[in-house]
N, C-alpha and C. Protein backbone atom coordinates (compact mmCIF):
# COMPACT_ATOMS: atom_id res chain seq x y z
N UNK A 1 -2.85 -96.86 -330.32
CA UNK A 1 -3.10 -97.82 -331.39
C UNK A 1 -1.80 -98.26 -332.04
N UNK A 2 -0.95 -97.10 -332.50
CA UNK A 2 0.56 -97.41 -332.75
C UNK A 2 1.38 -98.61 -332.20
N UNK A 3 1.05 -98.13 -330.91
CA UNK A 3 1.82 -98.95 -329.86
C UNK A 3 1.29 -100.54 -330.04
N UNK A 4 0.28 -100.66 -330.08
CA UNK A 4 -0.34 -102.08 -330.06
C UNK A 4 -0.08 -103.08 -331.19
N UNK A 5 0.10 -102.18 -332.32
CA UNK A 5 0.48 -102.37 -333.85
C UNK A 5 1.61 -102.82 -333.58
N UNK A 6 2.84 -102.18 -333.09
CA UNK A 6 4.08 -102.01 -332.86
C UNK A 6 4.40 -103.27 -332.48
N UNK A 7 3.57 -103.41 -330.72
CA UNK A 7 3.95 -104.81 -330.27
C UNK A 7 3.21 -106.41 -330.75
N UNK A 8 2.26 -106.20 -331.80
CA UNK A 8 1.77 -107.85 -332.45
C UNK A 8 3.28 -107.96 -333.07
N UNK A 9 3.51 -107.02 -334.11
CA UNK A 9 4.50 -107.15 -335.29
C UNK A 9 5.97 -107.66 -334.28
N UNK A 10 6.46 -106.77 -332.71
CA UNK A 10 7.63 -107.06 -332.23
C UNK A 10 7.23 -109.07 -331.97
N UNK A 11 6.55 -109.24 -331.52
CA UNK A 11 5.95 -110.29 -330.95
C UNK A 11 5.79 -111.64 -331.85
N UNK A 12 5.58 -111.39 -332.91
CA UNK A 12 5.01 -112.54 -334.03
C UNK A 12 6.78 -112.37 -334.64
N UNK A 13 7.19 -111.42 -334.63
CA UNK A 13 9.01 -111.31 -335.27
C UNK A 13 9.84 -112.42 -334.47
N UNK A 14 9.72 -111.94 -333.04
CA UNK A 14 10.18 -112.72 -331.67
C UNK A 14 10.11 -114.01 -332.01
N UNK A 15 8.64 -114.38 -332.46
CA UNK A 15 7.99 -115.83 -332.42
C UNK A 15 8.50 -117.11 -333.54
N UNK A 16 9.10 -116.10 -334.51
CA UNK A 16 9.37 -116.75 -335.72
C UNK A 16 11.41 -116.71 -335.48
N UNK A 17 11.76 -115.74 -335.16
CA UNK A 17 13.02 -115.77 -334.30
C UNK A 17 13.45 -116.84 -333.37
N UNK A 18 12.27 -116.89 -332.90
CA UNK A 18 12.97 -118.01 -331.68
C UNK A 18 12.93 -119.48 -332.30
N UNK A 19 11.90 -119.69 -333.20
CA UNK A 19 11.97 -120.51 -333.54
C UNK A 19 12.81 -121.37 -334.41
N UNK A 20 13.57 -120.31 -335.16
CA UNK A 20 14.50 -120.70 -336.00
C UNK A 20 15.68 -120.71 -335.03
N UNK A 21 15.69 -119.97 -334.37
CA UNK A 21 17.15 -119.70 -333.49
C UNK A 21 16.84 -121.59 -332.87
N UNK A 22 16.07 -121.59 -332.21
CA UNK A 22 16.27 -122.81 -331.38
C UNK A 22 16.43 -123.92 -331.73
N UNK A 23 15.84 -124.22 -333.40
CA UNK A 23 16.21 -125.37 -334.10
C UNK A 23 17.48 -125.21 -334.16
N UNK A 24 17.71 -124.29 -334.92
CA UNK A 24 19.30 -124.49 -335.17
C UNK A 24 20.05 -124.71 -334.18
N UNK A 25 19.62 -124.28 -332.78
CA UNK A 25 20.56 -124.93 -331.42
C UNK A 25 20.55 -126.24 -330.95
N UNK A 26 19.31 -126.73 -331.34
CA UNK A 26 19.17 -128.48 -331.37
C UNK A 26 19.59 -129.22 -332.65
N UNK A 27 19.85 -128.48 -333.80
CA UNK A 27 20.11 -129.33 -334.75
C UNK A 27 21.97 -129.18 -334.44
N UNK A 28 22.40 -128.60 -333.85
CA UNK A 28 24.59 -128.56 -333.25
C UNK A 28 24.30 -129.14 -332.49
N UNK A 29 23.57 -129.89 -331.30
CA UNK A 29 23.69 -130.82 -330.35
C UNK A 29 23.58 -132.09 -330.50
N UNK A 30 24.46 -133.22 -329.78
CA UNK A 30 23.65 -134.63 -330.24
C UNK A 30 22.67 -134.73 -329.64
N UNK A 31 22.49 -136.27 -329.93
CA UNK A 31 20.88 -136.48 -329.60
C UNK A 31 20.43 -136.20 -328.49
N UNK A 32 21.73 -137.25 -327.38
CA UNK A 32 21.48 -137.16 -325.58
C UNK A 32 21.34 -135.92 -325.02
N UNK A 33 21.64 -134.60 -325.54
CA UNK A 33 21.93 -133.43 -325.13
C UNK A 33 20.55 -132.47 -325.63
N UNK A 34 19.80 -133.12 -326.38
CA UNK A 34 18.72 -131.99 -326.84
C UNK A 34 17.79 -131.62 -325.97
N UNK A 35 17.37 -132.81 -324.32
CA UNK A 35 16.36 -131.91 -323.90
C UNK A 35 17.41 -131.05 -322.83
N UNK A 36 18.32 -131.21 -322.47
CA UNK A 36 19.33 -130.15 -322.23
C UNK A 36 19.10 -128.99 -322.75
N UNK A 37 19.27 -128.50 -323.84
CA UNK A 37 19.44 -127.67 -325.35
C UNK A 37 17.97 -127.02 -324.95
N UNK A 38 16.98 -127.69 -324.83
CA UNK A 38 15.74 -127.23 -324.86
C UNK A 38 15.35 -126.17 -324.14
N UNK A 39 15.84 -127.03 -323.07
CA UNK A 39 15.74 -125.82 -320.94
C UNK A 39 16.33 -125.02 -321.61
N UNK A 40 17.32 -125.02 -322.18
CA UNK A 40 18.39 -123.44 -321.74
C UNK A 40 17.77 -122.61 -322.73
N UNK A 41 17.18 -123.33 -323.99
CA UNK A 41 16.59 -122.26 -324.99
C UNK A 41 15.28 -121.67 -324.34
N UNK A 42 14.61 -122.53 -323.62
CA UNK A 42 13.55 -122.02 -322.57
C UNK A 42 13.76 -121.02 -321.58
N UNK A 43 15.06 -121.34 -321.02
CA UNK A 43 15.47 -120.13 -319.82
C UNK A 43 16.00 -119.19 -320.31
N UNK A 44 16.51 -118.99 -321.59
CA UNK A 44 17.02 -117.66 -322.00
C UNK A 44 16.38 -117.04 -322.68
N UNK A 45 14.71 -117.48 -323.19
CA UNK A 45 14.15 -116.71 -323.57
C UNK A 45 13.25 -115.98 -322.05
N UNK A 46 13.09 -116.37 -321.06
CA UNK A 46 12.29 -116.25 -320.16
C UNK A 46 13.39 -115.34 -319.52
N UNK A 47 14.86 -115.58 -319.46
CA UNK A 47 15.46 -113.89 -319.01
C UNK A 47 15.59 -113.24 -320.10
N UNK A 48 15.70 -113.52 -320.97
CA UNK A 48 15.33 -112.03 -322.00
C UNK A 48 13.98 -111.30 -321.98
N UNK A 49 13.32 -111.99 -321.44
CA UNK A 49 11.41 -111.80 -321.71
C UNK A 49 11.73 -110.66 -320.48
N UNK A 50 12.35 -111.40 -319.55
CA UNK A 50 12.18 -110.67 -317.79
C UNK A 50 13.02 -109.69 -318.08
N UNK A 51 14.37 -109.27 -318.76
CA UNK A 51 14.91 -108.34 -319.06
C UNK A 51 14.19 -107.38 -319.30
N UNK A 52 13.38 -107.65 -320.93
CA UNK A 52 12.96 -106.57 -321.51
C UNK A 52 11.47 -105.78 -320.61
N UNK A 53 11.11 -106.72 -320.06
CA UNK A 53 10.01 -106.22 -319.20
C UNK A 53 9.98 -104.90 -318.12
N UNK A 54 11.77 -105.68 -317.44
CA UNK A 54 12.19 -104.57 -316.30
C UNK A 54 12.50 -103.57 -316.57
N UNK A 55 13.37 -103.41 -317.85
CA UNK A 55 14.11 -102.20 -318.53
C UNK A 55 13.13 -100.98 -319.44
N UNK A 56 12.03 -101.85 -320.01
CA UNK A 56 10.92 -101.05 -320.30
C UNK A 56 10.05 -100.44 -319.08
N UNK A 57 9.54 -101.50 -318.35
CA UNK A 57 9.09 -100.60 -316.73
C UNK A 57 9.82 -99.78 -316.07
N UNK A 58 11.36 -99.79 -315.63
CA UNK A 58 12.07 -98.94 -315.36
C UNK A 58 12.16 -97.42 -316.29
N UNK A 59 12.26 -97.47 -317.52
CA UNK A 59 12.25 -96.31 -318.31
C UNK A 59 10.91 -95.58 -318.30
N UNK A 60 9.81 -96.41 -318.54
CA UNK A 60 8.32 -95.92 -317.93
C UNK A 60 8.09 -95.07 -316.77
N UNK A 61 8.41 -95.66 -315.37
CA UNK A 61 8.41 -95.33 -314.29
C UNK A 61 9.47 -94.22 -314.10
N UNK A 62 10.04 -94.40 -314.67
CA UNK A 62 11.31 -92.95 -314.66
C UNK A 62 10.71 -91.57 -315.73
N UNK A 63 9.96 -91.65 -316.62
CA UNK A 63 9.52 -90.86 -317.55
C UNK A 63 8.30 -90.26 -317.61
N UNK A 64 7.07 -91.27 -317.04
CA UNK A 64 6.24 -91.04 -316.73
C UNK A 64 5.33 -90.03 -315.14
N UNK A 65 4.96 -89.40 -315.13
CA UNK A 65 4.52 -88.89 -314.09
C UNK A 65 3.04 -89.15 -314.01
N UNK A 66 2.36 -89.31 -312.66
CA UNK A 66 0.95 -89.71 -312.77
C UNK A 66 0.60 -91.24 -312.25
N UNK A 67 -0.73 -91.62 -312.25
CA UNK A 67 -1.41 -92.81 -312.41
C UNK A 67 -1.57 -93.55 -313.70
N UNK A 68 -0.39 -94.57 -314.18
CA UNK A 68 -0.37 -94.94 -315.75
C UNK A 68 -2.14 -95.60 -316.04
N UNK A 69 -2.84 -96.56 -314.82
CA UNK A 69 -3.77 -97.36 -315.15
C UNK A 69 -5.20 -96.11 -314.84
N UNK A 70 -5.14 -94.84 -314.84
CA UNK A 70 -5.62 -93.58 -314.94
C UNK A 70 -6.77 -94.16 -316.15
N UNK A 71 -7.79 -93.06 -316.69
CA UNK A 71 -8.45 -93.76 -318.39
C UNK A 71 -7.86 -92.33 -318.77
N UNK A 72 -7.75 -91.29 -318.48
CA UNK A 72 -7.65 -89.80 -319.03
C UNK A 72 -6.71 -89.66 -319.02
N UNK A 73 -5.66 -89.45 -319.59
CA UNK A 73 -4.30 -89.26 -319.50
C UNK A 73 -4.34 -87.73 -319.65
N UNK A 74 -3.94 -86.59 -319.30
CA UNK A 74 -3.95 -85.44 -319.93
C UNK A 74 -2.29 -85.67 -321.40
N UNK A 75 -2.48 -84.85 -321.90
CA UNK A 75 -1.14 -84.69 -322.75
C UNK A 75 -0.37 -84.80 -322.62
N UNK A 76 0.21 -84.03 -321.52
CA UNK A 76 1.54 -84.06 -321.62
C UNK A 76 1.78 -85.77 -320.96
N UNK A 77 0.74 -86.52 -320.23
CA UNK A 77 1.04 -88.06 -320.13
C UNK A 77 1.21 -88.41 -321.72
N UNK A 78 0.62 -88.35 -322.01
CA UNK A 78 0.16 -89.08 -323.57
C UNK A 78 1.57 -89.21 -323.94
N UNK A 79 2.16 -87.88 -324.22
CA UNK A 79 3.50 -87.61 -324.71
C UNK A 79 4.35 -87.80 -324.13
N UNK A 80 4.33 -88.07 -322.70
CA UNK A 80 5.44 -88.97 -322.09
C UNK A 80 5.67 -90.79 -321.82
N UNK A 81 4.45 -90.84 -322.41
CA UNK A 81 4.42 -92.25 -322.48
C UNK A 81 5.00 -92.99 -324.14
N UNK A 82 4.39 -92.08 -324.84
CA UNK A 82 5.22 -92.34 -325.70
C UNK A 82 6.67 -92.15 -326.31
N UNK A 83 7.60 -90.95 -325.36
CA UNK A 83 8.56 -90.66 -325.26
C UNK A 83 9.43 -92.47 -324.30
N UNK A 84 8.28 -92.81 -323.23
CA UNK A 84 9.15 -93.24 -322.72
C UNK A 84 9.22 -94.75 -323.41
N UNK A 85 7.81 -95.22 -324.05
CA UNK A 85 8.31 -96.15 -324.85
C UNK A 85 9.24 -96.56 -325.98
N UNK A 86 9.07 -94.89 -327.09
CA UNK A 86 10.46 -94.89 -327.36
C UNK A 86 11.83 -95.52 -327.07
N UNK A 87 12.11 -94.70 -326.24
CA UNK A 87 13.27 -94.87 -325.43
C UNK A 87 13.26 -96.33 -324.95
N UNK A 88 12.46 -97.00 -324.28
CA UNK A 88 12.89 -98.33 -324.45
C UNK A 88 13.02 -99.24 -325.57
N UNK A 89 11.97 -98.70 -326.77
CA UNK A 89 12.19 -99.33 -327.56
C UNK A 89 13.75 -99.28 -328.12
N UNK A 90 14.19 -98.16 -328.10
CA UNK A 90 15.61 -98.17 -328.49
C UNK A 90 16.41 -98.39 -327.88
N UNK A 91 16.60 -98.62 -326.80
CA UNK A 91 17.31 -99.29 -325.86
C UNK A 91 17.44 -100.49 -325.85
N UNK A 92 16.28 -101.17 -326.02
CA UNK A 92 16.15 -103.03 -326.24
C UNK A 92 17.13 -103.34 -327.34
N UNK A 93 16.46 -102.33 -328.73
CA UNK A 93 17.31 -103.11 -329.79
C UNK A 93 18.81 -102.44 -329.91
N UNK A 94 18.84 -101.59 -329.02
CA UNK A 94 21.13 -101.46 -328.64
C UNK A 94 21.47 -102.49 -328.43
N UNK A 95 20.65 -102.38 -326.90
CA UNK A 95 21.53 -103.98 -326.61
C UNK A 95 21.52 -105.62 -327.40
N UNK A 96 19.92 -105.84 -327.78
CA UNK A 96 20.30 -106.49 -328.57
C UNK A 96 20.96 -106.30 -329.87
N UNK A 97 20.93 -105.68 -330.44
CA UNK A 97 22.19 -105.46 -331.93
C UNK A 97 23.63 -105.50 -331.19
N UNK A 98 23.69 -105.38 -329.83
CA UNK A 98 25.23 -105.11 -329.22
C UNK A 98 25.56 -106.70 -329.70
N UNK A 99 24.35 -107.68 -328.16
CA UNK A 99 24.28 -108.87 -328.15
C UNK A 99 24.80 -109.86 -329.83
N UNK A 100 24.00 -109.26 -330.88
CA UNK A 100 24.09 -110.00 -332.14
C UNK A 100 25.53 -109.89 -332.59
N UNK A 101 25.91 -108.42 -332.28
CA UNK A 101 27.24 -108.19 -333.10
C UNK A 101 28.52 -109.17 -332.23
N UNK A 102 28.10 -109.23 -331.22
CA UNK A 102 29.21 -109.98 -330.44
C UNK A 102 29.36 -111.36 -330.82
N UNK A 103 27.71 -112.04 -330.85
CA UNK A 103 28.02 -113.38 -331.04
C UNK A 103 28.31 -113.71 -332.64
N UNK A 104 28.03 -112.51 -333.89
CA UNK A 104 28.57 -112.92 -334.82
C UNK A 104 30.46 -113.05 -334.66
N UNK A 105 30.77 -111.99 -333.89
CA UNK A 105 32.02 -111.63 -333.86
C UNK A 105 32.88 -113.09 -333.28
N UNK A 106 32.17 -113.55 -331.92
CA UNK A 106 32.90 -114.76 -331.20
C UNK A 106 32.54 -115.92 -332.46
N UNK A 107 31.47 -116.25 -333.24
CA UNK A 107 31.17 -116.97 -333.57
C UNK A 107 32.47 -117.33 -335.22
N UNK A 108 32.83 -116.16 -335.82
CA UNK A 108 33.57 -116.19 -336.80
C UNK A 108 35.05 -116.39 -336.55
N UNK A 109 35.39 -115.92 -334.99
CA UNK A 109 36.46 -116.06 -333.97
C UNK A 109 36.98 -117.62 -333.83
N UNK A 110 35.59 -118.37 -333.77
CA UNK A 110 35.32 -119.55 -333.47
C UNK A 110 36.15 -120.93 -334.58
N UNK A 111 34.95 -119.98 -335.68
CA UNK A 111 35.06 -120.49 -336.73
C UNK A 111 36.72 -120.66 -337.35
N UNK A 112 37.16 -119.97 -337.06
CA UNK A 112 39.09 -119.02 -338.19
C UNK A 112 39.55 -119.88 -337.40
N UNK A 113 39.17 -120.41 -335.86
CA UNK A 113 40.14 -121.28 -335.06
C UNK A 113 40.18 -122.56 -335.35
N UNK A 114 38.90 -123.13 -335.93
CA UNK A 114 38.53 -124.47 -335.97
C UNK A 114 39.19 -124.59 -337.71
N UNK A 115 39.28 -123.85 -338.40
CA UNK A 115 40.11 -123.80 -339.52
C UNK A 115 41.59 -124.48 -339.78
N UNK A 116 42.14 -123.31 -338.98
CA UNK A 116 43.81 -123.24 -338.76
C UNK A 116 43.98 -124.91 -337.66
């Protein structure tokens, strides 16, 4: 039930994320360039989507022992499934917090240049 909780809230966060992220990537482009702007905001959410998918199945499949689509899990599944979602969950947001810290970092990089 946790888990399900977990992922509306990751999901509707995502939803309101992207949305702001992507305006603001069409509102720095000119006009001729926005359905440009669009695809790529489309394709990089669709490899991030495919990222997080593989890297969570990979940590699953590595953690888990058994038949996951099983209905009885005994315990110690129970507790490795949630060990292994864990673990991806914290893994996703490394890399992304890595991802954020970098592009604030290039982005202020950016900025000090366009200054001087």
């Amino acid at each position: 039930m946790w888990v399900a909780i977990a992922l509306v809230l990751v999901a509707a966060g995502m939803r309101v994320v992207g949305v702001v992220a992507g305006v603001n990537v069409l509102r720095g482009l000119p006009k001729n360039r926005t359905t440009i702007g669009a695809a790529l905001i489309d394709t990089a959410t669709e490899v991030a989507s495919g990222f997080g998918i593989a890297v969570t199945g990979t940590i699953l499949a590595a953690l888990f022992t058994g038949d996951i689509a099983k209905s009885n899990w005994s315990t110690q599944q129970t507790a490795q499934f949630q060990e292994a979602v864990t673990i991806a969950g914290l893994a996703l947001t490394a890399v992304a917090g890595v991802l954020v810290g970098w592009a604030i970092l290039r982005t202020r990089s950016a900025a000090t240049s366009a200054i001087r």
